[in-house]
Protein backbone atom coordinates (compact mmCIF):
# COMPACT_ATOMS: atom_id res chain seq x y z
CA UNK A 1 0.00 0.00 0.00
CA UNK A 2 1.15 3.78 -0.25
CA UNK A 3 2.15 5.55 2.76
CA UNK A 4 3.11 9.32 2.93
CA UNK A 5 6.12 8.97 5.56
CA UNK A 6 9.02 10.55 6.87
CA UNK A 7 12.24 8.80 8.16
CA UNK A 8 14.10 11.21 10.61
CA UNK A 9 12.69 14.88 12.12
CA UNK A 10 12.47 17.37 9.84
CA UNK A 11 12.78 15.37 6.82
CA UNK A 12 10.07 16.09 3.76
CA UNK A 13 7.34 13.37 4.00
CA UNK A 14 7.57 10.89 0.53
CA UNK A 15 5.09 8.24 -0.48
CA UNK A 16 6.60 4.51 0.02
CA UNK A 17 5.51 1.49 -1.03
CA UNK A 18 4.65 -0.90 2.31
CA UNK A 19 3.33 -3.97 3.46
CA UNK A 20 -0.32 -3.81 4.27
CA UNK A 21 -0.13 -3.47 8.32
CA UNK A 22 -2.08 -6.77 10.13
CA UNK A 23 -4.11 -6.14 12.78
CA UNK A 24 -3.38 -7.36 16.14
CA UNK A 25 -5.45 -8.46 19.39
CA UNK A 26 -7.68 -4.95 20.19
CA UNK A 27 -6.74 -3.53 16.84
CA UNK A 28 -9.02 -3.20 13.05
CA UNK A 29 -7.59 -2.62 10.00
CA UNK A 30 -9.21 0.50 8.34
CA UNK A 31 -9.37 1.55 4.44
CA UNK A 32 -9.00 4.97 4.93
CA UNK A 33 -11.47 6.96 2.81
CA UNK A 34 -10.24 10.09 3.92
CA UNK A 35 -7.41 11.46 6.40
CA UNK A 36 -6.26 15.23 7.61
CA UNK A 37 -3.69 17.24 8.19
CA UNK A 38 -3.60 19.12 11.50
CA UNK A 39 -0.84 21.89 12.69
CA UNK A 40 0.52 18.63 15.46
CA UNK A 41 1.53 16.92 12.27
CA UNK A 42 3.48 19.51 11.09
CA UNK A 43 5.24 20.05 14.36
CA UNK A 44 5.77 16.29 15.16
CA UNK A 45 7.36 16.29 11.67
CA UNK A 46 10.18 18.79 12.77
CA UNK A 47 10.64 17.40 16.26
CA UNK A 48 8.91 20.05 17.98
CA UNK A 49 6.95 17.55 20.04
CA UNK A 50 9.66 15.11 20.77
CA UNK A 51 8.94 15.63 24.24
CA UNK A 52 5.56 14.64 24.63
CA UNK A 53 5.38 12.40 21.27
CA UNK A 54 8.98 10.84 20.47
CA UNK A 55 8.42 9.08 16.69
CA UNK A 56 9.81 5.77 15.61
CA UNK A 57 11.36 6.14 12.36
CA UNK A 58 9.85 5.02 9.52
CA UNK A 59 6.40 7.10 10.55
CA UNK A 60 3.27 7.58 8.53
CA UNK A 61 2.10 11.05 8.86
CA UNK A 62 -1.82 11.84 9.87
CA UNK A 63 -3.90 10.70 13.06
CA UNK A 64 -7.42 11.67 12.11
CA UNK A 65 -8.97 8.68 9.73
CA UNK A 66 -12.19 7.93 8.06
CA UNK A 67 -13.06 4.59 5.94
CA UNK A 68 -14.57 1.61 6.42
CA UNK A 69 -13.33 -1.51 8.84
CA UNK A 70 -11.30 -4.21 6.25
CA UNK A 71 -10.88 -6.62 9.22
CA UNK A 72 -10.08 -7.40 12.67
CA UNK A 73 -7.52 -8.93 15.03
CA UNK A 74 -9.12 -10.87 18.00
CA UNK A 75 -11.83 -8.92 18.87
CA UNK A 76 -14.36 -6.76 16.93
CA UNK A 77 -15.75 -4.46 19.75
CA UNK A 78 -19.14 -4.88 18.55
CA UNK A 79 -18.46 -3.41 15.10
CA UNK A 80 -18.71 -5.26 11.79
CA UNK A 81 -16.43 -5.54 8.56
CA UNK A 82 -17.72 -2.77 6.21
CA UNK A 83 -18.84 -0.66 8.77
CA UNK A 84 -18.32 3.27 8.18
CA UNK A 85 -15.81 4.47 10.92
CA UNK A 86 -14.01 7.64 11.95
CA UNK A 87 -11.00 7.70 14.39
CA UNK A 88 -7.74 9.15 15.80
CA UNK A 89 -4.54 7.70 16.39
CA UNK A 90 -2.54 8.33 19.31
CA UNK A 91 0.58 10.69 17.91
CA UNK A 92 3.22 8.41 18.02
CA UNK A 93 1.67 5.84 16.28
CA UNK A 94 0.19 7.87 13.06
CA UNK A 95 -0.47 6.27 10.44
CA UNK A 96 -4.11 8.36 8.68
CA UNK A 97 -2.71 9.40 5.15
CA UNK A 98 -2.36 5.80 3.36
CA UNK A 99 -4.51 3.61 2.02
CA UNK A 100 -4.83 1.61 5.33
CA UNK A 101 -4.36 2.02 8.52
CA UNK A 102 -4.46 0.26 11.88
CA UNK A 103 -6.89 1.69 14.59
CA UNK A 104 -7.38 0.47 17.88
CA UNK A 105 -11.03 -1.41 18.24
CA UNK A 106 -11.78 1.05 21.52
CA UNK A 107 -10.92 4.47 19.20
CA UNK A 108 -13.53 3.46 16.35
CA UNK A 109 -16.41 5.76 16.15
CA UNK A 110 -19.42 5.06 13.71
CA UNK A 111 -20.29 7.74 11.28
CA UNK A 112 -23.46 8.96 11.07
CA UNK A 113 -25.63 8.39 8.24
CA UNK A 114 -25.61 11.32 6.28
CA UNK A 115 -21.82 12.51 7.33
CA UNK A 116 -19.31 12.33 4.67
CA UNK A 117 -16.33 10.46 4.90
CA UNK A 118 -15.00 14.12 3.88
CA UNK A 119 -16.84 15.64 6.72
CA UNK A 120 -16.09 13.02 9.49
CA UNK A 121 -12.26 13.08 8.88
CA UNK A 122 -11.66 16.40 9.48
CA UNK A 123 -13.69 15.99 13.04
CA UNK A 124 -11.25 13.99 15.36
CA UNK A 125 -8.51 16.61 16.44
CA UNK A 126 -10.08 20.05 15.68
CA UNK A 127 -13.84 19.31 17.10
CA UNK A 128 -12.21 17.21 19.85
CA UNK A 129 -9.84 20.11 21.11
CA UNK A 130 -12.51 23.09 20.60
CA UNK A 131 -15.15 20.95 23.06
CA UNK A 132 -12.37 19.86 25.50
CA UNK A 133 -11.09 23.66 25.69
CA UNK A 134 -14.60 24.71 26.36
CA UNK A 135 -16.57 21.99 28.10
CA UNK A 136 -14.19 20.32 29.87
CA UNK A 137 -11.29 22.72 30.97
CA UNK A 138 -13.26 25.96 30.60
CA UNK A 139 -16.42 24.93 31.91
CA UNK A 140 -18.34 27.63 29.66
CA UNK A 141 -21.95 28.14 30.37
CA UNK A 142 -24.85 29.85 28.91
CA UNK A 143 -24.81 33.49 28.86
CA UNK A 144 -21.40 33.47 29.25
CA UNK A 145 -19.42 35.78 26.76
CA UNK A 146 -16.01 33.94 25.14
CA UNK A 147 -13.18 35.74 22.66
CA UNK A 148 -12.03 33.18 20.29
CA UNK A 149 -8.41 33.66 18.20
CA UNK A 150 -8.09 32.62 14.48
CA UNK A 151 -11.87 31.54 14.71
CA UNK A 152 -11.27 30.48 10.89
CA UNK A 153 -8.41 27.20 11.91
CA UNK A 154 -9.96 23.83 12.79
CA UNK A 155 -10.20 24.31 16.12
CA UNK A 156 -11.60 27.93 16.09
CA UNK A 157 -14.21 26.88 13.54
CA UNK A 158 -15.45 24.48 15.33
CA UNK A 159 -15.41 26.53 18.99
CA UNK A 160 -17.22 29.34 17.27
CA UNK A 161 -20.67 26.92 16.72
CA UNK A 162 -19.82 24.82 20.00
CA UNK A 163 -20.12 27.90 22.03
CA UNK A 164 -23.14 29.55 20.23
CA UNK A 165 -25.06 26.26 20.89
CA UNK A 166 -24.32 26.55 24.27
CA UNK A 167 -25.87 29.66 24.61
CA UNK A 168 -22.70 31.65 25.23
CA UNK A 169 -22.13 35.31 23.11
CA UNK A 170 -19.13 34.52 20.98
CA UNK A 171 -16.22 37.19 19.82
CA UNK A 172 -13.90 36.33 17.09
CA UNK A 173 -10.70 37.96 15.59
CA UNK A 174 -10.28 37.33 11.91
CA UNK A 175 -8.90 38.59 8.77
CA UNK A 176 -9.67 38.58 5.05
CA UNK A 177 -12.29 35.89 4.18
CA UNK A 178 -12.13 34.64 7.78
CA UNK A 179 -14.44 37.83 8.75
CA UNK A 180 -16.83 36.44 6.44
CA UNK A 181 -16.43 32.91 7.56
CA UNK A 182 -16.53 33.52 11.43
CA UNK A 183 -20.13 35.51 10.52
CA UNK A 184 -21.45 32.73 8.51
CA UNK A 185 -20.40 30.63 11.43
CA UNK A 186 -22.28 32.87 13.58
CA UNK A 187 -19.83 34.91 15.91
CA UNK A 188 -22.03 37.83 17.38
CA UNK A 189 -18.66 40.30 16.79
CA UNK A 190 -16.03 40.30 14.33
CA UNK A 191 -12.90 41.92 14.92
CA UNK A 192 -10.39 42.67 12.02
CA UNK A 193 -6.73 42.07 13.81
CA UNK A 194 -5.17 43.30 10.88
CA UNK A 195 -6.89 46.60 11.50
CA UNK A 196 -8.23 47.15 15.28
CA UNK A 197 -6.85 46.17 18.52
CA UNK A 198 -8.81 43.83 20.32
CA UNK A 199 -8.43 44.83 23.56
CA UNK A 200 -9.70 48.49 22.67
CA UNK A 201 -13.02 46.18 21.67
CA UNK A 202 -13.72 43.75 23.99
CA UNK A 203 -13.55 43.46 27.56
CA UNK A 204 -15.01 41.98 30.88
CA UNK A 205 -15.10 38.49 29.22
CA UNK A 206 -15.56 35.02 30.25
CA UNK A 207 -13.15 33.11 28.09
CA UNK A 208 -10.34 33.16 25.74
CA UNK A 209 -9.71 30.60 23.32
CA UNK A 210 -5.87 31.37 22.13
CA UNK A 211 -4.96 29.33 19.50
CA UNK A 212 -2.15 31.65 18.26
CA UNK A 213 0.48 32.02 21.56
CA UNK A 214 2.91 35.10 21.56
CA UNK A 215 1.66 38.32 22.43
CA UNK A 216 -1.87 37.93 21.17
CA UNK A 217 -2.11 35.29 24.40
CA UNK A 218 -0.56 38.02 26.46
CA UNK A 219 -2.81 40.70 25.46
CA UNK A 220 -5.48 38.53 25.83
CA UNK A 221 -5.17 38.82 29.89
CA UNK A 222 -6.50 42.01 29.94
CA UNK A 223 -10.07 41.50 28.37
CA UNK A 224 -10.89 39.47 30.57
CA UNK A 225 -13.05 39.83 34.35
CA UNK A 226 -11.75 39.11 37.29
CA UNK A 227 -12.33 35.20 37.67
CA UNK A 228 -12.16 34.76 33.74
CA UNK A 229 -10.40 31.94 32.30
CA UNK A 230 -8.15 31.17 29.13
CA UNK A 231 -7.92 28.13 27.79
CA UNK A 232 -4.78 27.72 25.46
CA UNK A 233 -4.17 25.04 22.68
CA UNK A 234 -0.59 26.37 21.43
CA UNK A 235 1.87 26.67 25.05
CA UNK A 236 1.69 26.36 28.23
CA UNK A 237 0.47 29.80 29.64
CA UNK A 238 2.22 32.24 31.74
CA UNK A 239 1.12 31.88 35.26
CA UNK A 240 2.27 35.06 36.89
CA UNK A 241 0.24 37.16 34.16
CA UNK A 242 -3.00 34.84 35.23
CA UNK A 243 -2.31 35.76 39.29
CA UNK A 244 -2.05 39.28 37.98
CA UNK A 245 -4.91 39.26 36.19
CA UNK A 246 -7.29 37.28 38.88
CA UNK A 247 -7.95 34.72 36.27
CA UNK A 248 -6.94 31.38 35.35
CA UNK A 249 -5.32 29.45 32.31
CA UNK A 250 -4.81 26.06 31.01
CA UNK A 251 -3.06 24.50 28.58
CA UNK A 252 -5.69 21.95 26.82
CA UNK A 253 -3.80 18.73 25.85
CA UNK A 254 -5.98 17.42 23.72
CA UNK A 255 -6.01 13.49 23.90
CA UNK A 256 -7.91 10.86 21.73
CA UNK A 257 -11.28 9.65 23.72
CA UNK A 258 -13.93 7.96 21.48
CA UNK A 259 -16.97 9.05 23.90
CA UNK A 260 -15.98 12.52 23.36
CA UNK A 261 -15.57 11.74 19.67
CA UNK A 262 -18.91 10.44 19.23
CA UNK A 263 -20.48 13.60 21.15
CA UNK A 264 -18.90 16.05 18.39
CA UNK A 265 -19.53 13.28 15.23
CA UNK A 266 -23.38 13.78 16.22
CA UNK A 267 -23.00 17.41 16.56
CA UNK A 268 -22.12 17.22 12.88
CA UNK A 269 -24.82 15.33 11.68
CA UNK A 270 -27.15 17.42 13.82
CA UNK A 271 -25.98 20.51 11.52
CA UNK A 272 -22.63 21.91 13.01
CA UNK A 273 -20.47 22.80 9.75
CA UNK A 274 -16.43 21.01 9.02
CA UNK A 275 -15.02 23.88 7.47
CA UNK A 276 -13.05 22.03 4.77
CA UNK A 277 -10.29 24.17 3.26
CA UNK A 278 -9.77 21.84 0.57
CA UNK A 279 -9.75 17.64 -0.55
CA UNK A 280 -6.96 16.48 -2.07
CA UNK A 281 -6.01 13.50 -3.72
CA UNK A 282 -3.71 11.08 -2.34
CA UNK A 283 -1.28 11.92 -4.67
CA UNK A 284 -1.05 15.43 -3.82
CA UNK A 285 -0.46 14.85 0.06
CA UNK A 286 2.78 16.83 0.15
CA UNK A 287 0.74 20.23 -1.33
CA UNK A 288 -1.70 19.88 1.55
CA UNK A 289 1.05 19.45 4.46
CA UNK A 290 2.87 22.51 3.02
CA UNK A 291 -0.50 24.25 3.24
CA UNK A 292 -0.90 23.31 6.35
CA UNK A 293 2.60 24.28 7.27
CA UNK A 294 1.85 28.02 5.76
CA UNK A 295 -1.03 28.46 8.69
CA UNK A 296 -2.79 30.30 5.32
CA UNK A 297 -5.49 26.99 5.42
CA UNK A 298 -9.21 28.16 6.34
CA UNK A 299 -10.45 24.98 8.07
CA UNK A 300 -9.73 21.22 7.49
CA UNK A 301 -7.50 19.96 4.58
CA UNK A 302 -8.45 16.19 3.41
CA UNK A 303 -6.38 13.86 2.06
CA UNK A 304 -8.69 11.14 0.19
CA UNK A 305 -7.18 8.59 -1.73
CA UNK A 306 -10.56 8.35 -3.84
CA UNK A 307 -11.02 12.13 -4.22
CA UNK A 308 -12.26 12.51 -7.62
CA UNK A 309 -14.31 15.25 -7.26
CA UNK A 310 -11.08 17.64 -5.47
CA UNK A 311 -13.09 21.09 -3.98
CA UNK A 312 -11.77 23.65 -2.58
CA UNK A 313 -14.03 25.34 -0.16
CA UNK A 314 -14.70 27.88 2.48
């Protein structure tokens, strides 16, 4: 089968020709239907995770999978050859853009009718992290107000319609099309960064979402109340700027959990929106991680080895 791989840090990821992988005990082979990129592959390519994720060498780029189950090892988990599936891999283990790939039984989530194969692989990682910043580190209620950063990524795409169907009164900072995007989405206030300070704009707020680091997470101390929170998906924040502020940060890990996979899977097939970005063939795997590597992608990129009908889309 084709794999898109890379054999050392910061080498360019190649196509090779491999042996089919064989399940084992706990473990379903998957024909992946679609696969994508996220910003954690780019940085586990160039070691920047090495820390938290050290790679084995050869590794096939991609966690976030969607195809159908080809087989099992011992154990089906109550799932069925043929079944529609969506997954993530754990990091070190990769393995999403090739033609198979093996999945642990306990990760596999069914697809909704109705979801795209499309659709479903760009869910795992993005949807995962936006509901685990704000439901389960952030706690964010109804009526609560929350300032969300590059609300036209992945993760920021998907926090944008998590939060509004919570109730809460959402804030975005965008640029360019992503103005357009975050209103479709239905952010209550738009702010151009490119043009108007944020914290002139906003203030007294619930939540941050920071998905961009640097300054913007510094500056983003002082919109919010005393008691606020920001939740973080780039660093680990700075903790004497939180006492000084009266609020709290967290850094939001985000780690694979199929329960919280299937919660955000049904969320799309009850309506939320992937923002897809583009699909790409198979073929043309290296264009998309370079995109992704840019940070100029609006949502999801998909890798499908059967993508016929290539869109790009916003």
């Amino acid at each position: 089968m084709k794999a898109f791989r890379i054999n050392s840090y910061g080498a360019d990821p190649a196509f090779e020709s491999v042996d089919t992988p064989k399940p084992r005990a706990g473990e379903a082979l998957v024909k992946v239907a679609a696969a994508s990129i996220n910003p954690l592959d780019n940085k586990l390519q160039q070691g920047h995770m090495y820390a938290f994720f050290p790679l084995s060498f050869s590794y096939t780029i991609g966690t976030d999978l969607a195809g159908t189950v080809e087989s099992f090892g011992e154990g089906d988990g109550g799932f069925t050859i043929g079944e529609r599936v969506v997954a993530r891999t754990a990091p070190t283990a990769g393995g999403a853009i090739a033609e198979y790939a093996i999945v642990p039984v306990d990760q596999l989530v069914r697809i909704p009718a109705g979801v795209s194969f499309e659709d479903a692989a760009g869910v795992p990682t993005a949807a995962g992290t936006a509901w685990q910043a704000l439901f389960e580190v952030a706690k964010l209620k109804s009526g609560q107000t929350v300032l969300i950063h590059a609300c036209a990524g992945g993760v920021g795409s998907f926090a944008i319609q998590f939060a509004r169907a919570a109730g809460a009164r959402v804030i975005t900072t965008a640029s360019g099309d992503g103005i357009t995007i975050a209103e479709r989405l239905g952010a209550d206030q738009v702010i151009d960064y490119t043009t108007e300070d944020f914290t002139r704009h906003v203030s007294n707020v619930d939540l941050v979402i920071d998905t961009i680091g640097g300054d913007t997470q510094a500056r983003s101390f002082d919109v919010l109340r005393s008691g606020g929170f920001l939740a973080t998906t780039v660093s680990p924040p700075n903790e004497a700027l939180a006492k000084a502020h009266g609020v709290s940060a967290a850094f939001v890990f985000h780690s694979s959990d199929a329960r919280r996979l299937a919660a955000v899977i049904d969320k799309v097939a009850g309506g939320v929106q992937v923002l897809i970005d583009r699909v790409i063939d198979l073929n043309d795997a290296s264009a998309g991680f370079a995109r992704q590597a840019s940070g100029r992608a609006r949502g999801k990129i998909i890798v499908s080895p059967e993508a016929a009908n290539s869109r790009t889309a916003t």
